[in-house]
C-alpha atoms as a PDB file:
ATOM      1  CA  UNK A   1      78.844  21.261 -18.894  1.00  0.00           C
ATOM      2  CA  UNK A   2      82.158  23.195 -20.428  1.00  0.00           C
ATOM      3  CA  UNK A   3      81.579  25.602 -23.098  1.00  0.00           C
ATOM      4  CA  UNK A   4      77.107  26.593 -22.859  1.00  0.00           C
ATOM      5  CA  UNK A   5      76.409  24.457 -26.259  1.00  0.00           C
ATOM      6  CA  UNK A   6      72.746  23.501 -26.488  1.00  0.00           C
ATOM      7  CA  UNK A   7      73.181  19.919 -27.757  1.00  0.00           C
ATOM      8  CA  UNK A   8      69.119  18.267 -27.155  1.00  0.00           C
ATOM      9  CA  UNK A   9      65.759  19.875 -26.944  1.00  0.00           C
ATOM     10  CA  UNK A  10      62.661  18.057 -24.512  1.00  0.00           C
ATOM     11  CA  UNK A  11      58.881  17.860 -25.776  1.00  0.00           C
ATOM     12  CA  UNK A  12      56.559  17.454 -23.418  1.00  0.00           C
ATOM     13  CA  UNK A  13      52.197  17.659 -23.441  1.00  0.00           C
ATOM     14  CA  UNK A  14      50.544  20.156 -22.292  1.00  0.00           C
ATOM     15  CA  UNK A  15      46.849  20.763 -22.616  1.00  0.00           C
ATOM     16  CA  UNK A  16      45.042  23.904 -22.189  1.00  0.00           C
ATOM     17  CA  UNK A  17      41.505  22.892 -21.721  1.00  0.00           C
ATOM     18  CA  UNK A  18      38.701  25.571 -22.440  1.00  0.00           C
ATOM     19  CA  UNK A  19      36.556  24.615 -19.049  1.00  0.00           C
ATOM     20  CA  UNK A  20      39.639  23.194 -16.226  1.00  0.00           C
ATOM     21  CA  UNK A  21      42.386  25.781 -18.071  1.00  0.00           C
ATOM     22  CA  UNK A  22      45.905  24.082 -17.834  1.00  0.00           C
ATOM     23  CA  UNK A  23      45.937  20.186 -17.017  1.00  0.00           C
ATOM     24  CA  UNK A  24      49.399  19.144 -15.951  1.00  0.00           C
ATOM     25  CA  UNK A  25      50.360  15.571 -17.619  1.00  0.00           C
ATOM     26  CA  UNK A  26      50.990  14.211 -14.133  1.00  0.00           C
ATOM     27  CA  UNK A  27      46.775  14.363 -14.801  1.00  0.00           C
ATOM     28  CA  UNK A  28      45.525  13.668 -17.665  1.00  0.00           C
ATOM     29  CA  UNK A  29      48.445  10.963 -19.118  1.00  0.00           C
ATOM     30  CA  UNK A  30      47.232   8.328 -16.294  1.00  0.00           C
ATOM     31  CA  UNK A  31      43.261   9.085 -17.672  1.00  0.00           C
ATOM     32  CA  UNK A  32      44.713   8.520 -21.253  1.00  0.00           C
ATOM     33  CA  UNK A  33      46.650   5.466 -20.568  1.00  0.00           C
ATOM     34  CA  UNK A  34      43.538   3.576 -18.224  1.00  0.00           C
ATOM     35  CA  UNK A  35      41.335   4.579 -21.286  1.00  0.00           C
ATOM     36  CA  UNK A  36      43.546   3.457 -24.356  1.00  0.00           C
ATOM     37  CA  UNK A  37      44.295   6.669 -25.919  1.00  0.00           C
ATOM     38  CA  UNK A  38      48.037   6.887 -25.311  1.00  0.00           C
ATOM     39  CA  UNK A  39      49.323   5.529 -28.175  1.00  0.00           C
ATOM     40  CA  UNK A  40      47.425   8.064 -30.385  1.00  0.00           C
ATOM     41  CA  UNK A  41      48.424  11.208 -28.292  1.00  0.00           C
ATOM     42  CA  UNK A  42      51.404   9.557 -28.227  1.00  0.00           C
ATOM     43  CA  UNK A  43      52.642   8.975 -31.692  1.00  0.00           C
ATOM     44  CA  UNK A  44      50.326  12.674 -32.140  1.00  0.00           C
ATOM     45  CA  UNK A  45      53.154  14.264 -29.617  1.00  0.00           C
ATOM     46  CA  UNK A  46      55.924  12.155 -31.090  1.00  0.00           C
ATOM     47  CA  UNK A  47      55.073  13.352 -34.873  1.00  0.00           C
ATOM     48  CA  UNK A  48      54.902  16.700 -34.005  1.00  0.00           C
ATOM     49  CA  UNK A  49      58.039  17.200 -32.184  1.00  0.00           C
ATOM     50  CA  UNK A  50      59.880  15.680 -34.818  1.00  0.00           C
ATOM     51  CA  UNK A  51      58.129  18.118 -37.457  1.00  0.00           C
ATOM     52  CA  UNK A  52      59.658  20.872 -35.105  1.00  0.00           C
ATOM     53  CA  UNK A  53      63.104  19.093 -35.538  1.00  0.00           C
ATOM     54  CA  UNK A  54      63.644  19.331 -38.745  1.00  0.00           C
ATOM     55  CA  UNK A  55      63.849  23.107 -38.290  1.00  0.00           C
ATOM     56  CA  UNK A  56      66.439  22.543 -35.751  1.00  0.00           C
ATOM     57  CA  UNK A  57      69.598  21.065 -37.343  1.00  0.00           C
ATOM     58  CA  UNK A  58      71.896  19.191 -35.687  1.00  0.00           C
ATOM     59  CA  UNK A  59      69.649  18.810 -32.173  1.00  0.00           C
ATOM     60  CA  UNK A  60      68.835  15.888 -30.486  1.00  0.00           C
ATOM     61  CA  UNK A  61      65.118  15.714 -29.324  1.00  0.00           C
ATOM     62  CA  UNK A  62      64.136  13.832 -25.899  1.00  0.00           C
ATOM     63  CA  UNK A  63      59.986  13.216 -26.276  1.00  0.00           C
ATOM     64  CA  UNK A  64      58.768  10.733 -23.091  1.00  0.00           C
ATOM     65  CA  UNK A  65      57.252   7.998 -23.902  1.00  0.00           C
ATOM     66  CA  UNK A  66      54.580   5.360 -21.651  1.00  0.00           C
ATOM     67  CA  UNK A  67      55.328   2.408 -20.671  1.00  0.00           C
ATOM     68  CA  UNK A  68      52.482   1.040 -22.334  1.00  0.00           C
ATOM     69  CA  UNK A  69      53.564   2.330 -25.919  1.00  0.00           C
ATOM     70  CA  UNK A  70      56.342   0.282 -25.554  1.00  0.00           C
ATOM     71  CA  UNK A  71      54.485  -3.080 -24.992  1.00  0.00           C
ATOM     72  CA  UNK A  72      52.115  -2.553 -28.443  1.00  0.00           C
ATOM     73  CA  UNK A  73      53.427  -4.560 -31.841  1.00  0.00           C
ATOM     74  CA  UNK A  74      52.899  -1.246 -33.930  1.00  0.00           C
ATOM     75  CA  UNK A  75      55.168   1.123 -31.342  1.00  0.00           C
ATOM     76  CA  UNK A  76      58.569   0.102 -32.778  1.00  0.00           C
ATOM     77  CA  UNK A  77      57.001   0.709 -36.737  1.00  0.00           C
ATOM     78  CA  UNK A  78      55.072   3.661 -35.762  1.00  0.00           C
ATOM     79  CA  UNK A  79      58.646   5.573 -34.041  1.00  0.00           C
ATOM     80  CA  UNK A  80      60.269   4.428 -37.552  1.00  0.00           C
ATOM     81  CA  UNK A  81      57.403   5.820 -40.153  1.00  0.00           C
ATOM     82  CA  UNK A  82      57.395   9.304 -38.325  1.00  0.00           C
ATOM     83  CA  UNK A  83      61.169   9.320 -38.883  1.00  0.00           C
ATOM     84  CA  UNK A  84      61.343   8.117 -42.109  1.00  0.00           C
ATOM     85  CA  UNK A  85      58.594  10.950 -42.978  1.00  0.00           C
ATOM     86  CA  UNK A  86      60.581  13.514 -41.861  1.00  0.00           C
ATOM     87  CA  UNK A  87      63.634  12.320 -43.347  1.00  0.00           C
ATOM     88  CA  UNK A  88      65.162  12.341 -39.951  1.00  0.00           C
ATOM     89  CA  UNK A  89      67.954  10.395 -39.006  1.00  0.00           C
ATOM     90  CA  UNK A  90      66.955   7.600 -35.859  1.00  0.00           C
ATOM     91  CA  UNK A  91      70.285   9.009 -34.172  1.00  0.00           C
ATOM     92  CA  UNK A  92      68.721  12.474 -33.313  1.00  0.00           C
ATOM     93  CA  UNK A  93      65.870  11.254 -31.581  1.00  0.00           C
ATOM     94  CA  UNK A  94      65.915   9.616 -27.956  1.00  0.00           C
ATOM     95  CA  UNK A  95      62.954   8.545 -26.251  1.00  0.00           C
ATOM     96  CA  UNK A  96      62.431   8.783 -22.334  1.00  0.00           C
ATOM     97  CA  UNK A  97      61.354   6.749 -19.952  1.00  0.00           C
ATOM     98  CA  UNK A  98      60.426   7.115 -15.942  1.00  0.00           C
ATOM     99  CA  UNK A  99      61.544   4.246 -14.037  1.00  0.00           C
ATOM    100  CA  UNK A 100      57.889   3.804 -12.690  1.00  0.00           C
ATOM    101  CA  UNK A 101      56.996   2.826 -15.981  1.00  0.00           C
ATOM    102  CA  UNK A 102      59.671   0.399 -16.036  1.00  0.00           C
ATOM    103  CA  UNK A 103      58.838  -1.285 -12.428  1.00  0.00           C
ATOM    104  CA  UNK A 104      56.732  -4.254 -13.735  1.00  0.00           C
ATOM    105  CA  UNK A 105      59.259  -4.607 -16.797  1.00  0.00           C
ATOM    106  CA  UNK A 106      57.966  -6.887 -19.851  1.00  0.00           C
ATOM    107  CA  UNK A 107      60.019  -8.728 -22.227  1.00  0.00           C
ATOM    108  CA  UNK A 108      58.081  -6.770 -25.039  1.00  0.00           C
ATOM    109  CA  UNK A 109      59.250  -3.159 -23.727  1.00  0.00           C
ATOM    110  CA  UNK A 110      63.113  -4.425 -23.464  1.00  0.00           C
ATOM    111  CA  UNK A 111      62.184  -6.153 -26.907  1.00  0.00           C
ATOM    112  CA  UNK A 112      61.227  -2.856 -28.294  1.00  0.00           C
ATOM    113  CA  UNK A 113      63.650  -0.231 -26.846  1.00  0.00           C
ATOM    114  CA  UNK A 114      66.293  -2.943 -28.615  1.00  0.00           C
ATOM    115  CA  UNK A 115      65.087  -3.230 -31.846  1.00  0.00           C
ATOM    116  CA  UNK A 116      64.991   0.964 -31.671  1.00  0.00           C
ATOM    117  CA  UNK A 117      68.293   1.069 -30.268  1.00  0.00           C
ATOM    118  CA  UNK A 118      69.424  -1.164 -33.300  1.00  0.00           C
ATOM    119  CA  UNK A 119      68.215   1.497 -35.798  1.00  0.00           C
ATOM    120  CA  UNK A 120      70.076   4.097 -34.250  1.00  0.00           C
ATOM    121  CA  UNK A 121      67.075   5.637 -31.563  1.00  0.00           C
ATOM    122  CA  UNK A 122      68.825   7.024 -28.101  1.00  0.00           C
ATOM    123  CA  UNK A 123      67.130   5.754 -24.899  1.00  0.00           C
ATOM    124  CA  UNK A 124      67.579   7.614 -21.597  1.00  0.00           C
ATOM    125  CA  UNK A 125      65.610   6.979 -18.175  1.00  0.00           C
ATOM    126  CA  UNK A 126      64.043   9.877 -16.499  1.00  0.00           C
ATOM    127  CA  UNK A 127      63.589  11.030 -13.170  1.00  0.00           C
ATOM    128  CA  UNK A 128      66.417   8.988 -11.722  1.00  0.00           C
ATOM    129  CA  UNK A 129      67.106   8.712  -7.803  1.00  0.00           C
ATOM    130  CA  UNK A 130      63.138  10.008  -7.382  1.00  0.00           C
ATOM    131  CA  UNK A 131      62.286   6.495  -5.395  1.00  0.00           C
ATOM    132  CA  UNK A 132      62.877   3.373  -6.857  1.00  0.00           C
ATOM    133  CA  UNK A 133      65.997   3.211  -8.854  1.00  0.00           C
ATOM    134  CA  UNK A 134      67.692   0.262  -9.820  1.00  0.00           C
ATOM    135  CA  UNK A 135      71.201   0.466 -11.415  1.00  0.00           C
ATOM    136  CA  UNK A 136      71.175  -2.874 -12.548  1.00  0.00           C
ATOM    137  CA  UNK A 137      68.772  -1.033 -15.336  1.00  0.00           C
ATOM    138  CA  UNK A 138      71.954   1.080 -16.726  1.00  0.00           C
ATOM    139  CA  UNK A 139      73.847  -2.363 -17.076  1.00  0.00           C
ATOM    140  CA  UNK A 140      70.115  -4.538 -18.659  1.00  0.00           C
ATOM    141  CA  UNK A 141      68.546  -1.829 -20.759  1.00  0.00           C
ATOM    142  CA  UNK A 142      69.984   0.136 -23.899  1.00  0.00           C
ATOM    143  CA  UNK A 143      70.410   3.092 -21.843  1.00  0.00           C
ATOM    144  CA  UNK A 144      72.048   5.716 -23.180  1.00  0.00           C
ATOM    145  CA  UNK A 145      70.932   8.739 -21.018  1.00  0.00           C
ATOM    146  CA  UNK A 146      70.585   8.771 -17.211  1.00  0.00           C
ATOM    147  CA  UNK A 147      68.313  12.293 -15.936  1.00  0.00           C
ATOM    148  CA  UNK A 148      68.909  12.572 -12.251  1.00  0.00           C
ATOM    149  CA  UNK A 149      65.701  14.013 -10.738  1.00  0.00           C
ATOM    150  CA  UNK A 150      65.347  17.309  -9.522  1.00  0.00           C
ATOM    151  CA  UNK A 151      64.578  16.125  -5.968  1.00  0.00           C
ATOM    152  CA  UNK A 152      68.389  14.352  -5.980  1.00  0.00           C
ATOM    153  CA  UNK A 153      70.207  17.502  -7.537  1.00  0.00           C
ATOM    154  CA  UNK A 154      68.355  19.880  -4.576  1.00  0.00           C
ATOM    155  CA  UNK A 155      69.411  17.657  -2.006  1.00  0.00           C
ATOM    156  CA  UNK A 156      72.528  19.326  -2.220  1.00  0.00           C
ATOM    157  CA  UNK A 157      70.734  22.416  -0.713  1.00  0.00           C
ATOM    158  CA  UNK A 158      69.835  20.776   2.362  1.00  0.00           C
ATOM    159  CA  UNK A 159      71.601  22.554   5.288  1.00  0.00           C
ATOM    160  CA  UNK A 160      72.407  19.106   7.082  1.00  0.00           C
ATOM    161  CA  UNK A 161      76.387  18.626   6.289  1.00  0.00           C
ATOM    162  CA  UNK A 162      75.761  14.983   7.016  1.00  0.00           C
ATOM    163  CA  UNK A 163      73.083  14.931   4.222  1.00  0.00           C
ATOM    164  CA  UNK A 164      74.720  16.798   1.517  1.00  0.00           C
ATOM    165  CA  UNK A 165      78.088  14.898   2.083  1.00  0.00           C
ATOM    166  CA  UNK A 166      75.770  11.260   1.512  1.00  0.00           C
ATOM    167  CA  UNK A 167      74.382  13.013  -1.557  1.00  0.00           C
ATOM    168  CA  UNK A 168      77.672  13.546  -2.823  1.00  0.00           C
ATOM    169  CA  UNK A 169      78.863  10.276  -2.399  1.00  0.00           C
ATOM    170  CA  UNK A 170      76.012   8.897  -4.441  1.00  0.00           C
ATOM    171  CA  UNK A 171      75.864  11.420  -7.160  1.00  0.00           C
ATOM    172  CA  UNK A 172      79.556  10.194  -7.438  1.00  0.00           C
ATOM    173  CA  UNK A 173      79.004   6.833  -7.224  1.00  0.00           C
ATOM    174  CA  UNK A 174      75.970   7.051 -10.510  1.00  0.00           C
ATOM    175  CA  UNK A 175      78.514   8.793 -12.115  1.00  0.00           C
ATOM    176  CA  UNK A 176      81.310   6.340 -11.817  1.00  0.00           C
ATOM    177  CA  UNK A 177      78.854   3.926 -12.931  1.00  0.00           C
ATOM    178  CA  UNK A 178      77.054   5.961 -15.965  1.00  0.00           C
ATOM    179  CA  UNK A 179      80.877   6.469 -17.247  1.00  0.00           C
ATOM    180  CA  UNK A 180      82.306   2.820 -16.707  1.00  0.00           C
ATOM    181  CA  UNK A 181      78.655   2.182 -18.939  1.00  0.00           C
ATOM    182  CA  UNK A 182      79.620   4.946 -21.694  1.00  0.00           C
ATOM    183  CA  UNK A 183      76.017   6.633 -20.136  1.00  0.00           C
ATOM    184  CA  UNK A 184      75.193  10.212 -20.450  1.00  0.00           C
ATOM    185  CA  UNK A 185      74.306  11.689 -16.992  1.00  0.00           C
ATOM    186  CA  UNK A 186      72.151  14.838 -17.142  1.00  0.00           C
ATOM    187  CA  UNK A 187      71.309  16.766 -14.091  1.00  0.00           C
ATOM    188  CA  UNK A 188      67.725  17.819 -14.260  1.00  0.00           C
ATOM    189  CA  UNK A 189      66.471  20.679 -11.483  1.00  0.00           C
ATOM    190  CA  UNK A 190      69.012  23.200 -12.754  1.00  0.00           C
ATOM    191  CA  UNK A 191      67.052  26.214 -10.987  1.00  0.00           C
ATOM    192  CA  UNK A 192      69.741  28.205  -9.331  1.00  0.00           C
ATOM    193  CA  UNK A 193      73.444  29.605 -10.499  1.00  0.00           C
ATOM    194  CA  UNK A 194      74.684  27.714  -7.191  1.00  0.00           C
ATOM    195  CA  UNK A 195      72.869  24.472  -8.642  1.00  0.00           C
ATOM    196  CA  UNK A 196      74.841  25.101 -11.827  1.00  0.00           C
ATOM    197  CA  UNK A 197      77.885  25.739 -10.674  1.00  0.00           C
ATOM    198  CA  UNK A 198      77.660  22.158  -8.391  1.00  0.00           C
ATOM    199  CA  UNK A 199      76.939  20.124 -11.687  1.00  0.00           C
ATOM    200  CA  UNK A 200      79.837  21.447 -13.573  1.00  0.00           C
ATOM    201  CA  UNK A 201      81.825  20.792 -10.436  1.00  0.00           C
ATOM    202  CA  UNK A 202      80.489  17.121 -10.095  1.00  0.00           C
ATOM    203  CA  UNK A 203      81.329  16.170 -13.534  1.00  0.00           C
ATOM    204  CA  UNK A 204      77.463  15.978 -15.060  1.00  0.00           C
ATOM    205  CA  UNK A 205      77.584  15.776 -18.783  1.00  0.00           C
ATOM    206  CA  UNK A 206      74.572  17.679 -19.674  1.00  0.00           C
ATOM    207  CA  UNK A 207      72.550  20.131 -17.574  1.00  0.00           C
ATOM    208  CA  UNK A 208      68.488  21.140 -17.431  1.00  0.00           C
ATOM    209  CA  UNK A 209      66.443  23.783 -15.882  1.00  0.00           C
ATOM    210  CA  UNK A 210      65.263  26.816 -15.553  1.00  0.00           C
ATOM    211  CA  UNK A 211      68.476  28.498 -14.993  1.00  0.00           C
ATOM    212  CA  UNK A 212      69.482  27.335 -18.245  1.00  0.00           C
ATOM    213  CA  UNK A 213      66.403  28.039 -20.313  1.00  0.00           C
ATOM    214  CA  UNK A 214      62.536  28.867 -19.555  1.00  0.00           C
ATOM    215  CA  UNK A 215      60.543  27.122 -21.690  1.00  0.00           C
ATOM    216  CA  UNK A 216      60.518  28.641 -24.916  1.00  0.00           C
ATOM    217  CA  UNK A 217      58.275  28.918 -28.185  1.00  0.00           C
ATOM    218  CA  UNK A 218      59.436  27.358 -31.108  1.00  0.00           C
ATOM    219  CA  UNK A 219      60.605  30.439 -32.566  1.00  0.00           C
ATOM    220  CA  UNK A 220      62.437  31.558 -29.768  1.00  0.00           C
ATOM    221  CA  UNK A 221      63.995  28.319 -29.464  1.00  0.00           C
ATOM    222  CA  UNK A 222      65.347  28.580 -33.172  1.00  0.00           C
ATOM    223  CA  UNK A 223      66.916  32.127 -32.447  1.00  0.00           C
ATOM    224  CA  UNK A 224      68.171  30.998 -28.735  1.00  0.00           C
ATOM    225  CA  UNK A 225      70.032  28.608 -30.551  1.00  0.00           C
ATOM    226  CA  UNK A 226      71.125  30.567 -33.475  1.00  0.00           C
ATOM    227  CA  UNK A 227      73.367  32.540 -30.615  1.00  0.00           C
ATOM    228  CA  UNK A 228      75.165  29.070 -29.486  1.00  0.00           C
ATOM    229  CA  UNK A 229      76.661  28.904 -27.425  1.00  0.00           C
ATOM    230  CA  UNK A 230      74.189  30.300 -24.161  1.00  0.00           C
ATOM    231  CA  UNK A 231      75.771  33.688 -22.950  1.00  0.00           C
ATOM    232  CA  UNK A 232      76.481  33.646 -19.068  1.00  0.00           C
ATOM    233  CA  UNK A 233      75.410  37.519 -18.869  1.00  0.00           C
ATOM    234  CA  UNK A 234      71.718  36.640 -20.368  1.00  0.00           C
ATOM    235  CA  UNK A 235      71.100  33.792 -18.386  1.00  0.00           C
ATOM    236  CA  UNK A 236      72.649  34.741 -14.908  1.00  0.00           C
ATOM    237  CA  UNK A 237      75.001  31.761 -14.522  1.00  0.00           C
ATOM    238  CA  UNK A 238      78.251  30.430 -16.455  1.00  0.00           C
ATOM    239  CA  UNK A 239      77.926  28.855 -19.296  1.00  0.00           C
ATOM    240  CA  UNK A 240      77.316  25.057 -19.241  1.00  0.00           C
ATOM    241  CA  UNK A 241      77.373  22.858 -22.471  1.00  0.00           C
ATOM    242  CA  UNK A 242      74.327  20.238 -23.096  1.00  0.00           C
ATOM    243  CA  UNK A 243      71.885  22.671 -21.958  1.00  0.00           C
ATOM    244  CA  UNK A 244      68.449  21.293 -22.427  1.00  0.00           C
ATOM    245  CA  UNK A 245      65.821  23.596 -23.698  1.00  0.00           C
ATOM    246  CA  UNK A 246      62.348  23.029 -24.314  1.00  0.00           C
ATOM    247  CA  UNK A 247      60.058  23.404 -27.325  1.00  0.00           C
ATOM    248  CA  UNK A 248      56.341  24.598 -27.597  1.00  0.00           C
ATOM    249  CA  UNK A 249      53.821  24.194 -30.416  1.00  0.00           C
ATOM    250  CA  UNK A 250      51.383  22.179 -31.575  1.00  0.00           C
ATOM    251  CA  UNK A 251      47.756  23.619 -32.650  1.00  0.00           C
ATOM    252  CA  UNK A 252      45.790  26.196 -30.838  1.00  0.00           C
ATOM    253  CA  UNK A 253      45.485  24.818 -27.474  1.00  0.00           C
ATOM    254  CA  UNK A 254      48.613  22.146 -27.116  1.00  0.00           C
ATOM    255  CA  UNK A 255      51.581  22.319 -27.807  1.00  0.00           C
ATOM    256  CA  UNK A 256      54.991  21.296 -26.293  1.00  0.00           C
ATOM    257  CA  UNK A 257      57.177  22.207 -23.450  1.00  0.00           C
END
């Protein structure tokens, strides 16, 4: 959060269906995982977003990842084979997790996010501080990434001085923690200038949101970055280094976000 250097893209699903139009994956990723098709679109999503990488140089790419993927025997050689495919190195790629879909944890997930983490893969845990977060997690799992959730970066807006003052204390307590850990914080929810401004000031690492970057196609993602680092005049707020950006593509009708 220094100097406005975009430093890791974020895929994420997205299908346009001919019939419902959009479908949000807070929809139709439940559906796929009760019927047993989210490894496919998984490793489908995971393959593609790496394909985009390797027209990005020096990028790290975030791509979320179930819960369930991580308890199958073929996850951990399926994440390898893609990267090996694309000649890319395991280092660039870091794979997200919600900490819903770490609740019921299984020895076979931690077994898996290991033996990734031993090849070089990033992990980081998404959507931290939005209910049930443990910190214990930072200290048991190979995190290397914590994403505070929107709905903890916003409570910053809330009028009550009592309530913003508690949020502070928290935000600086994770962050004590995260760095004691050698953990990556990025503040997701970056919607606002203000918002900005308070993550720089809190000591974030990395920054995400709108404010930053909309989401962008992939060829505007390749020329965004191609004018490193992000200019405070075209986006509205200073600059701020880690920027997340997104990526879309994919074939006619899905793509990434």
């Amino acid at each position: 959060m220094t100097d406005g250097e975009i430093v890791k893209i974020e895929a994420l699903a997205r299908w346009q269906h001919p019939v419902l139009g959009p479908v949000g994956p807070d929809e139709f990723i439940p559906v796929a995982e009760r019927v047993g098709l989210i490894t496919p679109i998984g490793l489908w999503v995971l393959h593609e977003a790496c394909r985009q990488l390797t027209h990005l140089p020096d990028l790290l790419l975030s791509v979320n990842v179930s819960g369930l993927q991580l308890m199958r025997r073929d996850f951990v050689p399926g994440v390898l084979e893609i990267l090996n495919g694309l000649e890319i190195t395991p280092t660039r790629l870091e794979l997200e997790l919600t900490e819903t879909s770490l609740l019921h944890e299984d020895a076979r997930a931690v077994a898996a996010l290991q033996a990734l983490q031993a090849h070089g893969v990033q992990v980081a845990l998404d959507d931290f501080g939005a209910g049930y977060s443990n910190l214990t997690r930072l200290r048991d799992l190979p995190i290397s990434d914590v994403k505070l959730d929107r709905s903890f970066v916003s409570c910053f807006l809330n009028d009550d001085d009592q309530q913003r003052h508690q949020a502070e204390q928290l935000l600086r307590g994770v962050l004590d923690i995260a760095r004691s850990l050698n953990v990556t914080v990025t503040a997701e929810g970056l919607e606002t200038p203000g918002l900005v401004r308070l993550a720089m000031e809190m000591g974030c690492d990395l920054g995400q949101g709108y404010a930053l970057s909309l989401p962008l196609s992939a060829p505007d993602l390749q020329e965004l970055v191609s004018r490193q680092p992000l200019s405070a005049a075209s986006h509205s707020v200073p600059p701020v280094e880690g920027a997340t950006t997104h990526i879309w593509s994919g074939p006619e009708g899905s793509g990434f976000h």
